[in-house]
Structure formats: C-alpha cells, structure tokens
Protein backbone atom coordinates (compact mmCIF):
# COMPACT_ATOMS: atom_id res chain seq x y z
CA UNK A 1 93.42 88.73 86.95
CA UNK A 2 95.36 90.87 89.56
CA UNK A 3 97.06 89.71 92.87
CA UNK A 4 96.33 92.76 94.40
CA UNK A 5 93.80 93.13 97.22
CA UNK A 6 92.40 96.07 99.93
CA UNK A 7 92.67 94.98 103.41
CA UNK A 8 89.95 97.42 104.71
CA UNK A 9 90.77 97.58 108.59
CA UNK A 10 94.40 99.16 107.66
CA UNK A 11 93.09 100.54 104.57
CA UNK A 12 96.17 98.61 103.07
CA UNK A 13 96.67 97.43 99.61
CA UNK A 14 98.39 93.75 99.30
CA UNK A 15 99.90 91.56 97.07
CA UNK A 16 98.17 88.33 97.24
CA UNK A 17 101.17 86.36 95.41
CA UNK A 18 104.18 88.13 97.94
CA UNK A 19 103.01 88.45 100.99
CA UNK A 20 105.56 88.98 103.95
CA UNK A 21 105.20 86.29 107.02
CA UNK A 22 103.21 88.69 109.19
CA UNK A 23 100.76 89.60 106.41
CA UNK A 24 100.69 86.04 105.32
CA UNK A 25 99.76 84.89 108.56
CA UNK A 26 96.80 87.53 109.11
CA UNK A 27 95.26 86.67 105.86
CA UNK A 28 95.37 82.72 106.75
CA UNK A 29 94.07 84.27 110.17
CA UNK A 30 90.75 85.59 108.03
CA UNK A 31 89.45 81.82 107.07
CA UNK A 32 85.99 81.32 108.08
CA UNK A 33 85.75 84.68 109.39
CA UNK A 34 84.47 86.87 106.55
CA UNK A 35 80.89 86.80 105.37
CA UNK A 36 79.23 88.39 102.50
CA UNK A 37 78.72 92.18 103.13
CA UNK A 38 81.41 92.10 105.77
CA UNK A 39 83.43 93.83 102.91
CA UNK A 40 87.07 92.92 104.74
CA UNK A 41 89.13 91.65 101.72
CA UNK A 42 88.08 93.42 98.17
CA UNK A 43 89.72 92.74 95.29
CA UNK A 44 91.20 95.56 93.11
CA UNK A 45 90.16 94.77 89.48
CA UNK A 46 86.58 92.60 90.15
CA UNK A 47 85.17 90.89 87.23
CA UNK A 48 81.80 92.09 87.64
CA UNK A 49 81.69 95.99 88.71
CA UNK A 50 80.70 95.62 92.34
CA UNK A 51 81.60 92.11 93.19
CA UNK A 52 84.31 92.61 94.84
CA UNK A 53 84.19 91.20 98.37
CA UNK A 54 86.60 87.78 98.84
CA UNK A 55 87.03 85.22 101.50
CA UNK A 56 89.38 82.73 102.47
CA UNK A 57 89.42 79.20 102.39
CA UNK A 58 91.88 76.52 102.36
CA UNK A 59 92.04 73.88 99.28
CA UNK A 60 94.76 71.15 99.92
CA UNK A 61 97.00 72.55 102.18
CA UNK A 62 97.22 75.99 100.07
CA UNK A 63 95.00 78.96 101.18
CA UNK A 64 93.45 80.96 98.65
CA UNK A 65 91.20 84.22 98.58
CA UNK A 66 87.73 83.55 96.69
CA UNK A 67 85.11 85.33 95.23
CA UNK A 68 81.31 84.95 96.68
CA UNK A 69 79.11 83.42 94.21
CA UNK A 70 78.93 85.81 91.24
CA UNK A 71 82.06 87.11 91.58
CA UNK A 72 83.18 85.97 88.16
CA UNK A 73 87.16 85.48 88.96
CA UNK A 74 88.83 82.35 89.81
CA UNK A 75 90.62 81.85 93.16
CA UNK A 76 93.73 84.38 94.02
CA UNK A 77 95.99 82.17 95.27
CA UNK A 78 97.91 83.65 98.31
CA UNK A 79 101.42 83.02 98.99
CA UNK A 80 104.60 84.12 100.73
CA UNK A 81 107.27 86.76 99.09
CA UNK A 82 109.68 84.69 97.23
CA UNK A 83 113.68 84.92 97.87
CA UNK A 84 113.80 86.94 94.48
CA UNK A 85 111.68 89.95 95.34
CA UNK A 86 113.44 89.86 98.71
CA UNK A 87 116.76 90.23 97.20
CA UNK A 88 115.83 92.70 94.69
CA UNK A 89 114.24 94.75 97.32
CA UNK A 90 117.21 94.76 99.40
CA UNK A 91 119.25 95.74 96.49
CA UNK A 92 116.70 98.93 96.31
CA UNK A 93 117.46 99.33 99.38
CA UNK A 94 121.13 99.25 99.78
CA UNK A 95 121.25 101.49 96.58
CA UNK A 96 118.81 104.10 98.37
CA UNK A 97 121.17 104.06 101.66
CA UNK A 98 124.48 104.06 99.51
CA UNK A 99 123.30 107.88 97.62
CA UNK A 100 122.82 109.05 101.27
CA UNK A 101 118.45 108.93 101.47
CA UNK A 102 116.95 107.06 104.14
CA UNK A 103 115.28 103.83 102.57
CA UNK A 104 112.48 101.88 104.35
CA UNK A 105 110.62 98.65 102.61
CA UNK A 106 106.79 97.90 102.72
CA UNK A 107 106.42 101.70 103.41
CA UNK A 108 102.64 102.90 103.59
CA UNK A 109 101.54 106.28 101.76
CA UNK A 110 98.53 108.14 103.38
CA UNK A 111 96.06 106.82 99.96
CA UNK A 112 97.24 102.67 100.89
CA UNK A 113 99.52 102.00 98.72
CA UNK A 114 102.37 99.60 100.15
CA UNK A 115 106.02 100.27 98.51
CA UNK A 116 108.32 97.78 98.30
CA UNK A 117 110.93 100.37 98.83
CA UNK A 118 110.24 103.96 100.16
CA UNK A 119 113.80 106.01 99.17
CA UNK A 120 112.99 109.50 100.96
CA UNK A 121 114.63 112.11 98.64
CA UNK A 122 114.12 115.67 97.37
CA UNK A 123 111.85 113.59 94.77
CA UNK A 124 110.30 110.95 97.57
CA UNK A 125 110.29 107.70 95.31
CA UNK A 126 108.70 104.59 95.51
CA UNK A 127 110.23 101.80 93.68
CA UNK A 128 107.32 98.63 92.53
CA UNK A 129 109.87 95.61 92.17
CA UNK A 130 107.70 93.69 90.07
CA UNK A 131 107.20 89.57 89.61
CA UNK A 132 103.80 89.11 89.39
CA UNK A 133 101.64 89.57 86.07
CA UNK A 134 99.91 92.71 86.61
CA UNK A 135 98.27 94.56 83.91
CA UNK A 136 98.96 98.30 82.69
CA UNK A 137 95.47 99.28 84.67
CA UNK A 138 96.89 97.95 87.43
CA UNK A 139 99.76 99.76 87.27
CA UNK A 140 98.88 103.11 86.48
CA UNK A 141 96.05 103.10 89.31
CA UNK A 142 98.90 102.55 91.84
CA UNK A 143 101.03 104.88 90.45
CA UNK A 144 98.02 107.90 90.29
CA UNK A 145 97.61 106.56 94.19
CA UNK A 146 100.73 107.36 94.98
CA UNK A 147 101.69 110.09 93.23
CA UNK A 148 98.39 111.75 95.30
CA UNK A 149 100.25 110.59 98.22
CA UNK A 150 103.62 112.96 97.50
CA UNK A 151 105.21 109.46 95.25
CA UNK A 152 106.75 109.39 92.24
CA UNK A 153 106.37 105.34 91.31
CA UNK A 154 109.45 104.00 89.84
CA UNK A 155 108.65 100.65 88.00
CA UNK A 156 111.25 97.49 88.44
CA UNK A 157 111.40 94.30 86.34
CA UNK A 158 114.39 91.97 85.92
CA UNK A 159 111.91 89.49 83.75
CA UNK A 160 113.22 88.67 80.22
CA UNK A 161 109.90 89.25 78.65
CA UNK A 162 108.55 93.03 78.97
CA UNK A 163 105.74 93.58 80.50
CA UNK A 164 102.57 95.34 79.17
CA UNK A 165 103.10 98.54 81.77
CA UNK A 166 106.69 98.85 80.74
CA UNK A 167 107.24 102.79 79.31
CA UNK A 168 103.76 103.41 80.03
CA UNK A 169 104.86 104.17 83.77
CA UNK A 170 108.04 105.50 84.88
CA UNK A 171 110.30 101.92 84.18
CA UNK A 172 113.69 100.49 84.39
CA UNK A 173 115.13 97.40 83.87
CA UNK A 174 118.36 95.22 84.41
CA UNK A 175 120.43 93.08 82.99
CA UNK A 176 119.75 89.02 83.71
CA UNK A 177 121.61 88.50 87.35
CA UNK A 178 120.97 85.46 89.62
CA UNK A 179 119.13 86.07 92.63
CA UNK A 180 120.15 83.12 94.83
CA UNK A 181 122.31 85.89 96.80
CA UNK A 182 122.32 89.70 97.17
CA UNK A 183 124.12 90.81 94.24
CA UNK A 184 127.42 92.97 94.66
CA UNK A 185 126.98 96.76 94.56
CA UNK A 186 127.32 98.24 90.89
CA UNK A 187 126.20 94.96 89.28
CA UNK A 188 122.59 95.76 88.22
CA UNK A 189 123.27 97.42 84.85
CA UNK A 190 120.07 99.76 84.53
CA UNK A 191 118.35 99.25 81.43
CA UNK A 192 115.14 101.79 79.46
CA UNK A 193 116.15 105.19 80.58
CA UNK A 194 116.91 107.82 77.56
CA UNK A 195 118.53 110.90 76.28
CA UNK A 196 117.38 113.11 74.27
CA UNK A 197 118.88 114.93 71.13
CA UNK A 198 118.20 117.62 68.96
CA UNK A 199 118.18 115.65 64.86
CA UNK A 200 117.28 117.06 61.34
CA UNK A 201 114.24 115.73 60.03
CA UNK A 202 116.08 113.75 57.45
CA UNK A 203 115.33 110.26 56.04
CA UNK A 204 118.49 109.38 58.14
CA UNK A 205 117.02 110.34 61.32
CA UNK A 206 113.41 109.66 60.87
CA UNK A 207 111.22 107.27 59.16
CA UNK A 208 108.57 109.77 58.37
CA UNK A 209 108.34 113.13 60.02
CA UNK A 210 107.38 113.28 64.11
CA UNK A 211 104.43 116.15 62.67
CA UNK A 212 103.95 115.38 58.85
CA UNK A 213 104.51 112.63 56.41
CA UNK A 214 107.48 114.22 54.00
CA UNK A 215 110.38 115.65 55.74
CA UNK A 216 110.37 118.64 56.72
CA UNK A 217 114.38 119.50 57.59
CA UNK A 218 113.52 120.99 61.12
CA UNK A 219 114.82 120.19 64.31
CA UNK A 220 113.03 117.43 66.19
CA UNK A 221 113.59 115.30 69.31
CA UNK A 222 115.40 112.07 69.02
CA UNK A 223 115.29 109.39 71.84
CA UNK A 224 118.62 107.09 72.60
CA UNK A 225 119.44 104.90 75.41
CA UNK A 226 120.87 106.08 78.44
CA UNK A 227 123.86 103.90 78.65
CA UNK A 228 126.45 103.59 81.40
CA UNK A 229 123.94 103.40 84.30
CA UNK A 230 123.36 100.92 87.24
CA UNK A 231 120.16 100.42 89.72
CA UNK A 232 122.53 101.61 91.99
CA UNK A 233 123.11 104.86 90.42
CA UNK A 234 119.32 104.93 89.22
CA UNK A 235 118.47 105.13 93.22
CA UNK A 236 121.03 108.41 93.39
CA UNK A 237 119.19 109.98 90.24
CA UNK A 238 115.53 109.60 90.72
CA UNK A 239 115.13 110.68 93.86
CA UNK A 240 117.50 114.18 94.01
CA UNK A 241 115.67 114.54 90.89
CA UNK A 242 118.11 114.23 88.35
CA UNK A 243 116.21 111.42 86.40
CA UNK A 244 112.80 112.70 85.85
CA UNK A 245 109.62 111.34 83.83
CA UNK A 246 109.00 112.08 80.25
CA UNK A 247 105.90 111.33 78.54
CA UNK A 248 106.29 111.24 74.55
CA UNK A 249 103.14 112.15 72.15
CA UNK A 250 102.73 108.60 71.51
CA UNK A 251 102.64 108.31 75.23
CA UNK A 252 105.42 105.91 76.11
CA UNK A 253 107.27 107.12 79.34
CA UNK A 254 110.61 107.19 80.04
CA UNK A 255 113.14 108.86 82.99
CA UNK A 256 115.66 111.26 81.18
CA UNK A 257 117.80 113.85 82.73
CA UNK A 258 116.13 117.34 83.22
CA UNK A 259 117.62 119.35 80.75
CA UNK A 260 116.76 116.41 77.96
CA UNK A 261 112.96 117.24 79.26
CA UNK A 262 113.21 120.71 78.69
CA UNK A 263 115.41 120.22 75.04
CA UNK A 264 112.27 117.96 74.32
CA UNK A 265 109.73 120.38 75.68
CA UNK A 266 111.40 123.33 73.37
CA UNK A 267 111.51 120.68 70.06
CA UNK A 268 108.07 119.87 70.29
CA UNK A 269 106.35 123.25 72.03
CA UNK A 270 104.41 121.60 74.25
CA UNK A 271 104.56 120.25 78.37
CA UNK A 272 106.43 116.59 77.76
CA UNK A 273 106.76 115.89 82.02
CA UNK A 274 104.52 112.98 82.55
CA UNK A 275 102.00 113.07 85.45
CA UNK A 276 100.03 109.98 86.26
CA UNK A 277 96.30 109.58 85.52
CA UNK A 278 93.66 107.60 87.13
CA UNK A 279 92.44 105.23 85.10
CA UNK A 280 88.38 105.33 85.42
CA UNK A 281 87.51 102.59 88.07
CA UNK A 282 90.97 101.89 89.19
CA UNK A 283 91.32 103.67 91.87
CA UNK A 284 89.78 101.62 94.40
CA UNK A 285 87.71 98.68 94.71
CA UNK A 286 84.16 99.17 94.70
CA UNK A 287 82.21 100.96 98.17
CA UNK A 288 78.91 99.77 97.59
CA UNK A 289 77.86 96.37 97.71
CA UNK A 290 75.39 95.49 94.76
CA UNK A 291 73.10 92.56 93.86
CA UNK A 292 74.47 89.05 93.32
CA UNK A 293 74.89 87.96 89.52
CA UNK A 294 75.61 85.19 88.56
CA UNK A 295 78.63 84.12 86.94
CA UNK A 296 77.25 82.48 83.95
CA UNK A 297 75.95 86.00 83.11
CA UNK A 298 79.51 87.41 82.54
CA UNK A 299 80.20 88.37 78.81
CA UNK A 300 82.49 86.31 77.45
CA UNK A 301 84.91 88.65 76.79
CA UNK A 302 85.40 89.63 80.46
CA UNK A 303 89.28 89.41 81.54
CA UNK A 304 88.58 86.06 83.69
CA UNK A 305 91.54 83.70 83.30
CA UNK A 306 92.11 80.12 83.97
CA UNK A 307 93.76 79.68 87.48
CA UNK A 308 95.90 77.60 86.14
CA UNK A 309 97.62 78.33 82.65
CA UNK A 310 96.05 81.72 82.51
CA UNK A 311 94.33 81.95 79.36
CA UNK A 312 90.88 83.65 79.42
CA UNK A 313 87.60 81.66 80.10
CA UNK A 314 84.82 81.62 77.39
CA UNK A 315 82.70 79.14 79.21
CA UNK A 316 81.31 80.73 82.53
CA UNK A 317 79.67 78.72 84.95
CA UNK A 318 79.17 79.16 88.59
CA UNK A 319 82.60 78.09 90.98
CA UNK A 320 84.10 77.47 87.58
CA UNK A 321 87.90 78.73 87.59
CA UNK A 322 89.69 76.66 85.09
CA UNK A 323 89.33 76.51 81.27
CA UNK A 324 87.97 73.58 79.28
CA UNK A 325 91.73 72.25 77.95
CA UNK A 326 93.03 72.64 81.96
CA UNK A 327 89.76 70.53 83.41
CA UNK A 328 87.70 69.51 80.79
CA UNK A 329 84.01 69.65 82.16
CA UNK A 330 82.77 66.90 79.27
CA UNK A 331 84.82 64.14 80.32
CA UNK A 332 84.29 64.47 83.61
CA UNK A 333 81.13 61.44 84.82
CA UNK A 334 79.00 64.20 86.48
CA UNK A 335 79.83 67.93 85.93
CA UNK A 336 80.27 69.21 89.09
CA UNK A 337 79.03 72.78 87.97
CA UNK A 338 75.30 73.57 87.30
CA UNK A 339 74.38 73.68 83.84
C-alpha cells in the first residue's frame, strides 16, 4: 500500500508518511472538509480501479487519510518527515552545492512530482531519498513523471535490506552511517554504480554465454562495481552527465560512466541507455469517479495490507484494515464489521 497521495488544488504529489510542517498542517487542515466526489486527496495506487478519493479523520490523537466505503485499502497514516530523511536530504543537498549546481529541496516539476532534492545541472536531476516501503510501480511511475518533466530520477536508500525498485530505476546506495547529525562531507561511500568491461566468453568469465548456452569465445560485456565513489561525488557525476543510466537485457539499471554505455552498446549491438516507462495505470490516480463497491467484493489477491504488520489481507470486509492474527475478528464479543 503506497504513502503517496495527489493533492488536486496544487496538482501536487505527497508523501503521506514525510510530510514537511506546512504540508502536515494543511492535510490535518482537510478533516471534515472533504466529501465523496469532492475528489481533493486521491490516492496513487487505489485498491479498486477508481476508488480513489480519501478523507481525513483523526483516530486517537493521530490523523490518518481514509478510503470512502469501498475503497478496499486500510488507513494511510500521515505523519511528519523524520530527522533521517531530513539529514539525508541535506546531505543531497550540500553535495549538489559543493560540485557547483544550484540545489533546491521539495522542488516541483511541471507533471507534480515533488523532489526531495532538485540539483540543476547539464543533466537536471532529481534525487528520491527513500524510507518508506514503496513498491517498483510506484517507483517507476514517478520516475516516467519526471523524466516527462526534463528529470532524470536518481533513487536513494541507506536501508540495509534492498528494496524491490533497487536497479530497476536509476539507484545508489551507501554505506550504514548514523543519522542523529549531518554527516561530514566525503563520508557517504556510494554504493551500486558499475563499470563495464570488454571479457572472453570463457567459463571464467561467464556462467553460460550472455546469447547462447556453450561458449562462444567472443567479446561480451562484463559488469563490476564502481568502487572509490561517495554521494558526494555521485551529486558531481550525475548531473554534468558523467554517470548516466544503463539498462541491461535482463533489465536491471545501473549509472555507469558514458563511454562504459557506449563499450556496452558496441558488445551487445543494440541501444543499452535506459529511458523510463510508464507503467499502465501509474501515472496518475484515477479522473473519473465510478460506482461504489464494496470492499468485501475485492479479490483476495488484491495488494491490501494490514495497517499494522503489513502482511496482505485475505479476509475483506467493509472498514476492515487489519489482518485476522493483528485483531482477530472471532474473539472479539460482537464483530464490529458486517458479515
């Protein structure tokens, strides 16, 4: 289930789980004031094609944007940008100003997309500092927004565990760093980007051949870690376009000097420079309102997820947002969800 959300009146896309104070305090601002067809708040990736409207409401103290009734998605909880991603953005930032480009953060493209840092090169590139769970749809629908907008999106995660959309958009990574504090210049080693050399298809060099089974003793493209690199230096590269997108046939991504895209491009005979794609249906939240259904009717192998541990929801019923093991509906004296 994504975070992300269209505010219409901007035409603004936010991040439900990091908002900043002034966008956290206009979304509280919204309780009580949407109403079905009002079409204000839409989520991004609905349940149910067409359901996407949301309003806000308040449960204990903690404000949280809901679907109307057959919506099929639990609550999005809203919430204000953690320390982390504000350190990690200014570290974009810095880097961006230190190789001589004029940075901004939460910079707006012309198609909505809000960056979390805008570094205006020859290559304009928008670096996605990512926390949240978002899914590789996700992903690659903001990254064919704003590459329509003049953006090349360049993916950030400092998490331990990879995410799904790592290599499939243009990535990097770092090593583990505390973010209590802004972390000294030159101390983000960058990690994913890649070289590229020429090797003989040999058992040696390749498992099987890149175009056959048996070996065939040509030339093909081998992929190796680009090593001695920092997020700071990553911010020179990308945008003065010196680190540019690759897209392999098995259609991993990853940034690689120019002249490695062209050596790859010559190996294999073919265009290797990646260019995003929209993903059918990602592109925006539904513009039509349709007819209510109800959320019992969603299949049950829709991507709803328990609001709290996450894990998907077989048993649909109206309002219902956690799974059976989180808030067990049998044990409970009266069910508080029609049956």
């Amino acid at each position: 289930m994504t975070t992300r959300v269209l505010y219409v009146p901007d035409n603004r896309e936010l991040d439900l789980s990091r908002l900043s104070e002034s966008d956290y305090r206009m979304v509280a601002s919204l309780r009580g004031k949407i109403g079905r067809g009002d079409r204000v708040l839409l989520c991004m990736e609905p349940a149910v094609p067409g359901h996407d409207e949301m309003f806000v409401r308040v449960r204990d103290g903690k404000y949280y944007a809901s679907h109307f009734a057959g919506g099929g998605h639990g609550a999005h909880a809203i919430a204000r940008e953690s320390d982390e991603h504000k350190r990690q953005k200014e570290y974009w930032h810095r880097a961006g100003d230190d190789a001589g480009f004029r940075s901004d953060t939460e910079f707006t493209t012309s198609t909505g997309n809000v960056l979390d840092v805008a570094i205006h090169g020859p290559t304009p590139t928008g670096v996605e500092v990512q926390l949240s769970r978002i899914n590789l749809s996700t992903a690659s629908g903001r990254t064919a927004r704003s590459h329509r907008a003049g953006w090349l999106s360049l993916w950030f995660t400092a998490a331990e565990r990879v995410p799904k959309w790592f290599h499939r958009v243009p990535s990097v990574g770092c090593n583990h760093l505390p973010w209590d504090d802004l972390p000294p210049r030159g101390s983000a080693v960058a990690t994913g980007l890649r070289r590229v050399e020429a090797a003989k298809c040999t058992l040696h060099n390749f498992g099987t051949c890149p175009d056959n089974h048996r070996h065939c003793g040509g030339d093909h493209p081998k992929l190796r870690p680009w090593a001695g690199l920092t997020l700071d230096k990553v911010a020179a590269l990308v945008p003065a376009g010196r680190a540019v997108p690759l897209m392999t046939s098995s259609r991993t991504v990853y940034l690689v000097p120019p002249n490695d895209l062209r050596l790859y491009e010559s190996l294999t005979g073919g265009p290797a420079r990646y260019t995003p794609e929209r993903p059918a249906g990602t592109d925006r939240a539904s513009a039509d309102p349709a007819d209510c259904r109800n959320a019992s009717h969603v299949a049950a192998d829709s991507n709803v997820e328990c609001e709290r541990c996450n894990e998907r929801l077989l048993w649909m019923r109206p309002g219902r947002t956690r799974c059976e093991r989180c808030d067990p509906i049998m044990r409970l004296p009266t069910s508080p969800y029609p049956i």
